[in-house]
Each structure stands twice: as C-alpha cells, then as structure tokens.
Protein backbone atom coordinates (compact mmCIF):
# COMPACT_ATOMS: atom_id res chain seq x y z
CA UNK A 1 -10.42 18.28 0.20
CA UNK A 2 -9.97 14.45 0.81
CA UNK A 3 -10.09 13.18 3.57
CA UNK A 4 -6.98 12.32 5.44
CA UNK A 5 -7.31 9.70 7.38
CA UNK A 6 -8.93 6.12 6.52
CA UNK A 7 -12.72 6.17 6.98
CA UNK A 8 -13.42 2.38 6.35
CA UNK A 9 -13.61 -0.29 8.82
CA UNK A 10 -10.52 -1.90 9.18
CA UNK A 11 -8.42 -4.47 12.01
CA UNK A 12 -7.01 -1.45 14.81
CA UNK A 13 -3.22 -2.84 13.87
CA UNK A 14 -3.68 -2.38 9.60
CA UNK A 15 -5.53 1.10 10.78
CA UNK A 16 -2.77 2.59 12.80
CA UNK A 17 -0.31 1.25 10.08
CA UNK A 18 -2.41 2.96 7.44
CA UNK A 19 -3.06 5.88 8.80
CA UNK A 20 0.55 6.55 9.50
CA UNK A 21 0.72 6.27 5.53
CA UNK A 22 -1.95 8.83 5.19
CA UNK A 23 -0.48 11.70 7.83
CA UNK A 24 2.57 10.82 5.81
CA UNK A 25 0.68 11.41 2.40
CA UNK A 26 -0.96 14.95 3.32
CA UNK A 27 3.03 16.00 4.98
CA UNK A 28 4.18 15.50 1.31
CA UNK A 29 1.49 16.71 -0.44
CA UNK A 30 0.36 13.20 -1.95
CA UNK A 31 -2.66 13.37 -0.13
CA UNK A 32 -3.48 16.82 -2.04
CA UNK A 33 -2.97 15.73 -5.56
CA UNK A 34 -6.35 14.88 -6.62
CA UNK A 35 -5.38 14.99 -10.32
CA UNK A 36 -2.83 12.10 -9.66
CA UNK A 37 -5.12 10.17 -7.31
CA UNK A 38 -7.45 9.71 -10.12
CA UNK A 39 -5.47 9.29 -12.37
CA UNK A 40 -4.09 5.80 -10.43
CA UNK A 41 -7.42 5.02 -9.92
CA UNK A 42 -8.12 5.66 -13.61
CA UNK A 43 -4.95 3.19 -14.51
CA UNK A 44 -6.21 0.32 -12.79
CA UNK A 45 -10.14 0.62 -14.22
CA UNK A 46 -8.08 1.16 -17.58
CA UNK A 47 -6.49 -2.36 -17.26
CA UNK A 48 -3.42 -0.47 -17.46
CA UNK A 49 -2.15 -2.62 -13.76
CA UNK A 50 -3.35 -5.75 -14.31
CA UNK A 51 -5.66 -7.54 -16.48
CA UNK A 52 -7.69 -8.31 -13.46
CA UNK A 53 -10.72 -5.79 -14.56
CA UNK A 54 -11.18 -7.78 -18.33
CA UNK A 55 -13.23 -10.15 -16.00
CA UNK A 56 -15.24 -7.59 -14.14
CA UNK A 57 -18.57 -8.75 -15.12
CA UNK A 58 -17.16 -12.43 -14.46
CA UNK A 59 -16.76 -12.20 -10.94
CA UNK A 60 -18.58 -9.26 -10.41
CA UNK A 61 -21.82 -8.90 -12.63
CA UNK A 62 -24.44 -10.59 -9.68
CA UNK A 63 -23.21 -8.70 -7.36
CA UNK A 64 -23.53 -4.95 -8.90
CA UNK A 65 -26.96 -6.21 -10.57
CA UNK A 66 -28.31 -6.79 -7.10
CA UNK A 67 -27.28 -3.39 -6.15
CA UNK A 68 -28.38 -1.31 -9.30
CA UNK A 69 -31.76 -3.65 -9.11
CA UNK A 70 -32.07 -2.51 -5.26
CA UNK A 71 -30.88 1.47 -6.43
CA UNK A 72 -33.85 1.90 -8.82
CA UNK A 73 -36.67 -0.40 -7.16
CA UNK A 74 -38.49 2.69 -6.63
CA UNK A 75 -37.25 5.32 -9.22
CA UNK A 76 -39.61 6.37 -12.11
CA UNK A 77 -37.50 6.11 -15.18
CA UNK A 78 -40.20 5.79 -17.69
CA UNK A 79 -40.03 8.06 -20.25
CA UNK A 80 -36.99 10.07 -18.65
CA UNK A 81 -33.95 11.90 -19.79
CA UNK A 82 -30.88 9.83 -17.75
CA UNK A 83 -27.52 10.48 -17.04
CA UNK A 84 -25.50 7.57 -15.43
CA UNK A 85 -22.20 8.64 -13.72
CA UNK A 86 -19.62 6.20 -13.49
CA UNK A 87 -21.46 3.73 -15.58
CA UNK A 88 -18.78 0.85 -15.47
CA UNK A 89 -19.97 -2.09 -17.84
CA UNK A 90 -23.23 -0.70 -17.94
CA UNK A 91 -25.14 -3.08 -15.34
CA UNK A 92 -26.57 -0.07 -13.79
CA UNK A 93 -27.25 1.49 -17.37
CA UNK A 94 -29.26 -1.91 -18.83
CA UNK A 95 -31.50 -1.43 -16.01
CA UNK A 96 -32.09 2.44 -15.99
CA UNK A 97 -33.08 1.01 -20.00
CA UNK A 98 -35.70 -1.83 -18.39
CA UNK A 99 -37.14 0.71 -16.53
CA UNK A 100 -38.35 2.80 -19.51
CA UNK A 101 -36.03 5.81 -19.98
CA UNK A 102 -36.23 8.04 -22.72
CA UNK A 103 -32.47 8.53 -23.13
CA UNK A 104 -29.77 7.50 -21.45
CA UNK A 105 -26.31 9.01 -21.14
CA UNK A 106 -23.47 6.71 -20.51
CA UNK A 107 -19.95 8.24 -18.83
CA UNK A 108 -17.01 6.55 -17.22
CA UNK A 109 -13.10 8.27 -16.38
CA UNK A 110 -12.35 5.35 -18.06
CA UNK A 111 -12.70 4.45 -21.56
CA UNK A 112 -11.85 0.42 -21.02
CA UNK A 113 -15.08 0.33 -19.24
CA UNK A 114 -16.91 2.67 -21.51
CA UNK A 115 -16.09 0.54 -24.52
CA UNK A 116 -17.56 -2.28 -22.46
CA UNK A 117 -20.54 -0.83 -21.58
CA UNK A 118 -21.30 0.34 -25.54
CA UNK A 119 -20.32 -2.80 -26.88
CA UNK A 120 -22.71 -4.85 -24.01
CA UNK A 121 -25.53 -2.17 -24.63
CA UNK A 122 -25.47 -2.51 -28.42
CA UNK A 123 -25.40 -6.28 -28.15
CA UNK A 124 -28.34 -6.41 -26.47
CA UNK A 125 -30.22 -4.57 -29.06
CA UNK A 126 -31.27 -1.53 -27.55
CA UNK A 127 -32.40 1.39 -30.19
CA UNK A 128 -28.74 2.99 -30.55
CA UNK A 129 -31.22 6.72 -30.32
CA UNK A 130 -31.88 5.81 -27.32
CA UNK A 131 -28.26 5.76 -25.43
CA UNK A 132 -25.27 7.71 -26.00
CA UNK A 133 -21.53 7.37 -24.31
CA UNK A 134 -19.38 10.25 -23.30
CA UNK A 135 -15.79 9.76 -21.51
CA UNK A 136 -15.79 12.38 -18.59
CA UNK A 137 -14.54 13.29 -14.92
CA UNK A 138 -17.40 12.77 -12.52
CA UNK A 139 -15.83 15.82 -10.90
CA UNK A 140 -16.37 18.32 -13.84
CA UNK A 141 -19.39 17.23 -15.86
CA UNK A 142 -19.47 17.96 -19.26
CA UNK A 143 -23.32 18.97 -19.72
CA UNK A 144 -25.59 22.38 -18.94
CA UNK A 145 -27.68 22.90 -16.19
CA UNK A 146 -30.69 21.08 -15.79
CA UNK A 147 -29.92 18.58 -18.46
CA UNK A 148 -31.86 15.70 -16.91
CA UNK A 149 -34.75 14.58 -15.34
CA UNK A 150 -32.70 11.75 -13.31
CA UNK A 151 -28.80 11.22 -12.46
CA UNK A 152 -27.76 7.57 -11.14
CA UNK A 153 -24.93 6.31 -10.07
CA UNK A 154 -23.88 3.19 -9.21
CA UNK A 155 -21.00 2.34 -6.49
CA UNK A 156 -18.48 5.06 -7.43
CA UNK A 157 -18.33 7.96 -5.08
CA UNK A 158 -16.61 5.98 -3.17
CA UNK A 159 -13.78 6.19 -5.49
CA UNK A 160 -13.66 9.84 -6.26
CA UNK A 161 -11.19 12.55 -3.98
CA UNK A 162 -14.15 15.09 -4.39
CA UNK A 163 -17.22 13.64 -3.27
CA UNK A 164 -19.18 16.80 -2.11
CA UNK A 165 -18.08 18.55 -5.52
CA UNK A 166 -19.44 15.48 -7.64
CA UNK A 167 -22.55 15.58 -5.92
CA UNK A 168 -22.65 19.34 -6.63
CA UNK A 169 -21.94 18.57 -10.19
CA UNK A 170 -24.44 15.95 -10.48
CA UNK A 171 -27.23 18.27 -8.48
CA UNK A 172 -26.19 20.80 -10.97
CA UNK A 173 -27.33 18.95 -14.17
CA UNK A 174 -30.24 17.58 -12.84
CA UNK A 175 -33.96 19.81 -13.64
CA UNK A 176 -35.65 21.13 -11.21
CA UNK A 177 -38.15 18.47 -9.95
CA UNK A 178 -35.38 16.29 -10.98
CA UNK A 179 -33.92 12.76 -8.99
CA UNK A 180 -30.46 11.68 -7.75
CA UNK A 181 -29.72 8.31 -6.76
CA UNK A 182 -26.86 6.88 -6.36
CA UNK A 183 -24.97 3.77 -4.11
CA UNK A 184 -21.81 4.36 -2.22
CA UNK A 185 -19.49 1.83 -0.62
CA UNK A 186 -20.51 2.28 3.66
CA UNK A 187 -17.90 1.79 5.99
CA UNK A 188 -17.32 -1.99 6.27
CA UNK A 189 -17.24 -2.77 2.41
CA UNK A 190 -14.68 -5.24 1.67
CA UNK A 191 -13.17 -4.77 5.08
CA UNK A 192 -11.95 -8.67 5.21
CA UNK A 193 -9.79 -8.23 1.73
CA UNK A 194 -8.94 -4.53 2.61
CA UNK A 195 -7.52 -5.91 5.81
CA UNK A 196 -5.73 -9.05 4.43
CA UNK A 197 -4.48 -7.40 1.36
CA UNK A 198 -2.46 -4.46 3.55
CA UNK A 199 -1.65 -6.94 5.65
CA UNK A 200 0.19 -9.40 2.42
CA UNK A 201 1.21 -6.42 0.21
CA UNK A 202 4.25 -5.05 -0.26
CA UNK A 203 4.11 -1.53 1.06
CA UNK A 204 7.52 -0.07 0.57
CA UNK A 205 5.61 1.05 -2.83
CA UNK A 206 2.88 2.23 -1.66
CA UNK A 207 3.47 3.88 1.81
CA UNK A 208 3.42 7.60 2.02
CA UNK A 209 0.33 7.87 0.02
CA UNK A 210 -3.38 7.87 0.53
CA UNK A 211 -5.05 5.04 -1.21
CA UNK A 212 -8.18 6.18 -3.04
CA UNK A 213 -11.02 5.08 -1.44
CA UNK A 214 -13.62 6.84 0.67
CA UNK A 215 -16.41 5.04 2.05
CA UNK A 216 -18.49 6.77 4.01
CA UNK A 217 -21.57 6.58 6.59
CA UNK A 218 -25.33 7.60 6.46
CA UNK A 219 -24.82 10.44 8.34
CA UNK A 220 -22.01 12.08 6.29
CA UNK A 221 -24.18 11.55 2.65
CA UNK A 222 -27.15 13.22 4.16
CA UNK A 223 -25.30 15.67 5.05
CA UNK A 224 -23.12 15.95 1.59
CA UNK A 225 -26.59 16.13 -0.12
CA UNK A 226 -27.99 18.38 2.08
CA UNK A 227 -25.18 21.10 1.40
CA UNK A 228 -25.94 20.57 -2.31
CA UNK A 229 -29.43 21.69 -1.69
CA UNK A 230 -31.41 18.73 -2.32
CA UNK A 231 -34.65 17.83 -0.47
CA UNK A 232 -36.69 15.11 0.24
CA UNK A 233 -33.18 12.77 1.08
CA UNK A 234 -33.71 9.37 1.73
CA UNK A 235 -30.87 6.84 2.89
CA UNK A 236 -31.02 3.28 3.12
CA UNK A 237 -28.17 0.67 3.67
CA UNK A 238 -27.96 -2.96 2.86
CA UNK A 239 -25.23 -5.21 4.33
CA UNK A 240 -24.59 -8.99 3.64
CA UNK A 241 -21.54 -11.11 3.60
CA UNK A 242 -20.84 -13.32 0.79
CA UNK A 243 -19.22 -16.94 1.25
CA UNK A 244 -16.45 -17.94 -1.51
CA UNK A 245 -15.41 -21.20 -1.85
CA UNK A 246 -11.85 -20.93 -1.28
CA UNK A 247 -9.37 -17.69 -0.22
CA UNK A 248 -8.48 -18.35 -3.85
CA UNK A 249 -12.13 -17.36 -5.18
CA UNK A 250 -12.20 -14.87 -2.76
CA UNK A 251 -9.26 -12.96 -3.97
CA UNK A 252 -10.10 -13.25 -7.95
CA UNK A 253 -13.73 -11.21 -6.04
CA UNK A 254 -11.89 -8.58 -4.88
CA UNK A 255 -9.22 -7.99 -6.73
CA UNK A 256 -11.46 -7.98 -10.26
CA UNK A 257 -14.10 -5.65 -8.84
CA UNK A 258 -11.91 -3.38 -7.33
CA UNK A 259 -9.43 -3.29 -10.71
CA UNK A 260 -6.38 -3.64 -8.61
CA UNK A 261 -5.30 0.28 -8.67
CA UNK A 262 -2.92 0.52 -5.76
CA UNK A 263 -0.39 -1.11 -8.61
CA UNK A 264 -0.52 1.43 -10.62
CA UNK A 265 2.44 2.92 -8.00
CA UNK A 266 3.87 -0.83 -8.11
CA UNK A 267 7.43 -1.36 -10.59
CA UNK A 268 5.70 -3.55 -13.49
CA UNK A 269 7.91 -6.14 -13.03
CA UNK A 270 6.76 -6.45 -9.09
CA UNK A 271 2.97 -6.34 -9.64
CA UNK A 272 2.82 -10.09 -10.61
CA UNK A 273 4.66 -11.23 -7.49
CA UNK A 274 3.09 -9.25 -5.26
CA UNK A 275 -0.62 -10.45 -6.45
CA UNK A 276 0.50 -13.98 -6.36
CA UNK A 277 1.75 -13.32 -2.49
CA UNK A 278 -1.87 -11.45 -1.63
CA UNK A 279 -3.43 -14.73 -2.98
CA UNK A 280 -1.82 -16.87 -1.42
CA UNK A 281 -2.54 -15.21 2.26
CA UNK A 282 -5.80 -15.30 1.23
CA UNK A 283 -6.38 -18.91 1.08
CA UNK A 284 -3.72 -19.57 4.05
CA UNK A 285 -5.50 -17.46 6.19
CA UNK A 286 -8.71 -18.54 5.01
CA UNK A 287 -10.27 -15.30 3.96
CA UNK A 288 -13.65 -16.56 2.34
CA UNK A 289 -15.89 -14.34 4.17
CA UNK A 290 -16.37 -10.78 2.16
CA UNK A 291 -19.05 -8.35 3.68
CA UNK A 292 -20.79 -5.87 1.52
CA UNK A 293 -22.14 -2.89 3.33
CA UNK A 294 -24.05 -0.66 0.41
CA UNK A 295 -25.24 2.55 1.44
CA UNK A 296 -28.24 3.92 -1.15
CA UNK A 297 -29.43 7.52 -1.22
CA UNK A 298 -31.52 9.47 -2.82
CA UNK A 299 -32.80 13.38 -3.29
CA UNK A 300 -35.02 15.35 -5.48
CA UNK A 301 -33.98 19.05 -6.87
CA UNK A 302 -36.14 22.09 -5.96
C-alpha cells in the first residue's frame, strides 16, 4: 500500500497543505489506484506532458553519472549477468557495461526512455550480444527466478507506489549469491523546487490526489530489504546542494529530471501557463539552491 501521507522534507505550511491533498486522495480512493498513479508517472517520462524530458541528459546527465559512478564503486560486474531496473537513458547501464558485465538487460515503464537508452548504447558501439532492452513494470518483472547474478537500479524506487513489492520482485530474479544495488531519492531530495513548485502551481488540478513520489530514509530501506530476505545490507547516503546560476536554470534542473508528471492531470491547454508561472517564482524568489540527498543500498541473496 502507498503511503499516505508525504514522506519528503518539505516547508511545515506546503506540508500541511499537501497532506490535506493526500487524506483527501486515500477518502476517494485516488490514493489506492496504483495502476493510475503509474500510469501519470509513466505520461510524463513518456513526454506525453511536456517536452521537458527530450533534454534529460541535457540538464541532467552529470548529475545521475555521479550517482550511478558512486552506486557501483564497489560492485563486481565483471563477467556478470545484469539486469538494470528503471534504466532511464542508460547512464546507469553504460557504466554497469565499463565495469565488465557479461550481459546486460535494459527495462524502463517507459518506452521514450528505453528508445533513448538503445539508441545511446548502440551509438557508443557496444557488442549489440552483449545488451538487450525489454519495456516492463518494475512492479511485475518479466523474467524467472534467479535470472541474474546482479540487479541495479538507479534513482527510481522513489517513483514507484509499491516499493517493498519491487524490491521483492527484484530479490526474486536475482541467484542465489546474487547482488542488489540500487539508489533511492532520501528525504530532502529536491526539497527547495518541491517546495516552490506547490507553492507556484496551480492546484485546483491537482488537489485530492497523492503525487507520486516516495522518498524514503535509511532506516525504512533496511528494513524493506530486510523483509525481502536479503543479507549482508549496507546503506550509505550522500547529500550535496547544487548552485544554478539563475531560478531560471534552476527550474529547466528540476523540471527536466523529474519529467514534469503532475501535468499529466493538468487540461493541455493549462500546462504551458502554469510552467511559465512555476518559472517565474523560481527566479523571483531566487530558488538557485537544489539539495540532493541520495540514499545507496545494497544486499546480497542467500
């Protein structure tokens, strides 16, 4: 079940405010509807919104390369069989590839970023034998049991309803012996443009349901990988804060990386307006400051 109320950092008035929206979304039932909270979330990562994820690895390629570098720093890939889960535009993928894998499995929701990842893969001249691409929900993998010697994942639990059931799934596929590792937004990820963008937006279209996004704390991982049996768990979190330029820069950031979703409940004909008026309290309010707060985990299979 997802959970109800916010679990990110956010300003105590935006909180209360969104939180309201959230009791509201479970009294209705919006808050229940997994199938229709990914598939909003699926919209936006489709480009489906707004065209701001066609420039994902513009803004957003150092960024999740720092990450996916800082994921596997320490996993043996060489000569493994590799499943990544949510692989985006494959930056986490081209390393898992660096790092020596025997075969790599690519697999997003979303087949905007899947034909991304396969056309950046193949244009970087990797053996084609070596990687393969598969459109699938992260809930309900589409592979046997102990398919893998290692399952990554980079920076997308976060985004899924079911986040002990995907790490069940991914547990499940893994061999025995086997590694997960995978990064998850922590609690104070993007709070500044979380904050300022409830704050700007136009909420009449999007109160009275439960935006998709679940970051979570070290505690409550170890303990979701715990119940899926793994052992030898390791956690580690990273936190920084990146300067932008200008509010301006700061909002193309955020709003690219994060695909815009929430407008997938917008009228079409309001999304424009409304990401103009989020801009524009960006840079009159100054919001140049974005902190990243990474959580990393990993576990081995029995």
């Amino acid at each position: 079940m997802p959970t109800v109320f916010w679990t990110g950092k956010l300003s105590p008035f935006v909180k209360f405010i969104v939180n309201i929206s959230n009791v509201l979304a479970w009294i209705t039932g919006n808050a229940r509807d997994t199938p229709a909270m990914k598939q909003r979330t699926k919209l936006g990562y489709e480009s489906a919104c707004t065209d701001h994820v066609a420039r994902y690895d513009d803004q957003g390629l150092e960024h999740y390369t720092k990450i996916a570098n800082k994921l596997l720093e320490e996993v043996d890939l060489q000569g493994k069989e590799v499943v990544d889960v949510g692989c985006g535009t494959g930056i986490l993928t081209l390393r898992v590839l660096k790092q020596g894998a025997s075969k790599v499995i690519c697999g997003d929701f979303s087949k905007f970023m899947l034909d991304q990842c396969q056309t950046k893969v193949k244009g970087q001249n990797h053996n084609e034998a070596l990687v393969d691409f598969s459109q699938f929900d992260a809930e309900y993998l589409p592979f046997d049991n102990n398919s893998f010697d290692t399952v990554v994942s980079g920076m997308m639990l976060g985004l899924v309803p079911g986040q002990k059931k995907t790490v069940i799934e991914m547990t499940r596929v893994l061999r025995p012996g086997g590694t997960l590792a995978f990064s998850i937004h922590g609690p104070n990820h993007y709070w500044e443009a979380n904050d300022a963008t409830f704050r700007a937006s136009t909420k009449r279209f999007v109160f009275g349901y439960r935006i998709e996004f679940w970051p979570r704390n070290e505690n409550e991982i170890r303990h979701i990988l715990s119940k899926a049996g793994l052992m030898d768990i390791q956690i580690r979190r990273l936190t920084w804060q990146d300067d932008f330029v200008t509010g301006d820069r700061a909002y193309d950031f955020f709003a690219t990386t994060t695909a815009s979703w929430w407008y997938s409940k917008f009228p079409r004909d309001k999304i424009a307006e409304d990401s103009q008026k989020i801009r524009d309290y960006f840079d009159r309010k100054n919001i140049t400051k974005i902190t990243q707060d990474v959580i990393l985990a990993y576990g081995k299979k029995p």
